[in-house]
Protein backbone atom coordinates (compact mmCIF):
# COMPACT_ATOMS: atom_id res chain seq x y z
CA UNK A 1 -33.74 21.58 -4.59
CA UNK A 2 -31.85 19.64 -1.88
CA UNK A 3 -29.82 21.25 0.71
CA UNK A 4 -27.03 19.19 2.05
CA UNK A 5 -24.90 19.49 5.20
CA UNK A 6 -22.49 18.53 7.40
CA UNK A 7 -22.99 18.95 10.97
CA UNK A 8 -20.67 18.21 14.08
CA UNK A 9 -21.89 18.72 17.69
CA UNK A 10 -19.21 18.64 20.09
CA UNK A 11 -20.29 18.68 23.72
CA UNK A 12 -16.97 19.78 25.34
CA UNK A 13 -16.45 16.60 27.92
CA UNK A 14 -14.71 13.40 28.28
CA UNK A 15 -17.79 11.30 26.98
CA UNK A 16 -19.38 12.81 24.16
CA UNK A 17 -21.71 10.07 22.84
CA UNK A 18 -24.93 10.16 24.94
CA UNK A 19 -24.97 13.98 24.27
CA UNK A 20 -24.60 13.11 20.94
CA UNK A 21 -27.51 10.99 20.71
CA UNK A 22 -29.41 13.96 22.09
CA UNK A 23 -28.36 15.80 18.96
CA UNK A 24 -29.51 13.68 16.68
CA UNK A 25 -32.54 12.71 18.18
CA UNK A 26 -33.64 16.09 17.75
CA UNK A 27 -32.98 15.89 13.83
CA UNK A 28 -36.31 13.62 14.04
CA UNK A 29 -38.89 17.54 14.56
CA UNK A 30 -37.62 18.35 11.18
CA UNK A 31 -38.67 17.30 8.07
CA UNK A 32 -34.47 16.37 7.33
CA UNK A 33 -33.37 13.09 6.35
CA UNK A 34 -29.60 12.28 7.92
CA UNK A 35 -27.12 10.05 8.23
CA UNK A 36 -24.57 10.06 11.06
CA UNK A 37 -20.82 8.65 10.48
CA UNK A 38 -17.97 8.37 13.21
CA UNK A 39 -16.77 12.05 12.17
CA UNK A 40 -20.39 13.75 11.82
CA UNK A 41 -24.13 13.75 10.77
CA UNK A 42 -24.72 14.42 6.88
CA UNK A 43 -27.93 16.22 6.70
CA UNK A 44 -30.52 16.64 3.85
CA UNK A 45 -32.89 19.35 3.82
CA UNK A 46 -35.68 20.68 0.66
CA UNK A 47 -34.37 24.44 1.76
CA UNK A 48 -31.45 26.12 4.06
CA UNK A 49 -33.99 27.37 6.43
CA UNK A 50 -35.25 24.11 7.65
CA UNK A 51 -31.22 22.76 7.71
CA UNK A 52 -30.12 25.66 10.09
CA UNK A 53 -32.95 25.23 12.09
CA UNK A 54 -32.81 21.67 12.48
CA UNK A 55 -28.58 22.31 13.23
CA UNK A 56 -29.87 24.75 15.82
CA UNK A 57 -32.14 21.68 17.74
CA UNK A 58 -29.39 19.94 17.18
CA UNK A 59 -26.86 22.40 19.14
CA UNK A 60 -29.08 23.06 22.09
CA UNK A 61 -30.23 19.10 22.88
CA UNK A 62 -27.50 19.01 24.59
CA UNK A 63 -26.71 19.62 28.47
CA UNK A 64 -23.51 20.28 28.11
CA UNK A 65 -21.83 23.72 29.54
CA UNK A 66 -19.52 24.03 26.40
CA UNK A 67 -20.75 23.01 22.92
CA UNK A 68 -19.07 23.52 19.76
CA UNK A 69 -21.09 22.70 16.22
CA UNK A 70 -19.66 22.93 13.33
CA UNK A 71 -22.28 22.96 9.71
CA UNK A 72 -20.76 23.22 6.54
CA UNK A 73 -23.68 23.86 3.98
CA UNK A 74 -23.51 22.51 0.09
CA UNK A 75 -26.99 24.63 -1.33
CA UNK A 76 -26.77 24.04 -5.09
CA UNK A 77 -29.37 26.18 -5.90
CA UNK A 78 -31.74 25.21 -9.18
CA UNK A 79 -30.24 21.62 -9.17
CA UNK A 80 -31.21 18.56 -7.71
CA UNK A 81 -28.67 16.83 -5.83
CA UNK A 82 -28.06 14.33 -3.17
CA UNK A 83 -25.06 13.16 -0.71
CA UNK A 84 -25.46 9.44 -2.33
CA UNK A 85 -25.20 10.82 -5.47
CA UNK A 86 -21.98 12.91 -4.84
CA UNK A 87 -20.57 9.71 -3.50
CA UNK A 88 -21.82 7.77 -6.61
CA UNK A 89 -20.09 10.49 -8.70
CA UNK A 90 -16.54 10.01 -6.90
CA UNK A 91 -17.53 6.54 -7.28
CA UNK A 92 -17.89 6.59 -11.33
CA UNK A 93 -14.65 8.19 -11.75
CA UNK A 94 -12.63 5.56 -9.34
CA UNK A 95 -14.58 2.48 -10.84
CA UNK A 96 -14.73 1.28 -7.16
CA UNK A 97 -16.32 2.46 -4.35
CA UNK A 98 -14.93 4.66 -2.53
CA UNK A 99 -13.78 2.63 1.05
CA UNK A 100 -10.67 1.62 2.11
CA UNK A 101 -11.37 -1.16 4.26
């Protein structure tokens, strides 16, 4: 089983992107695989447990006196998925993939 997520960690200040960094580096103790986009971090975990725990590291990497984080959670139990393979679905059914550049 794969766990996916999507986590946002908002240190509330003007420049958010070294703090940032902070949040993700701490994704690197878990045993999560991630990918982080202007908007976010997708996450991949084998098991909920290990995701919110690695979104908690995550949340408190950061020196910030205000942080919001956001994780929505996609736990398909008893099948195997991945975030590539939900894109490659959307994918399939536009013939194209699925960018607007």
């Amino acid at each position: 089983m794969t766990v996916t997520g999507f986590l946002t960690v908002a240190p509330a200040q003007e420049s958010m992107s070294a703090e940032i960094a902070k949040a993700i580096e701490a994704l690197d103790g878990f045993d999560v695989s991630y990918e982080t986009t202007g908007m976010g971090t997708i996450i991949e975990a084998d098991d909920a447990g290990t995701l919110f725990e690695a979104a908690a590291a995550a949340h408190d990497a950061t020196d910030s006196e205000r942080v919001v984080t956001s994780l929505k959670v996609d736990d398909k139990r008893g099948v195997e998925h991945t975030a590539r393979g939900k894109v490659e679905s959307v994918e399939n059914h536009l013939g194209r993939e699925a960018r607007g550049d």
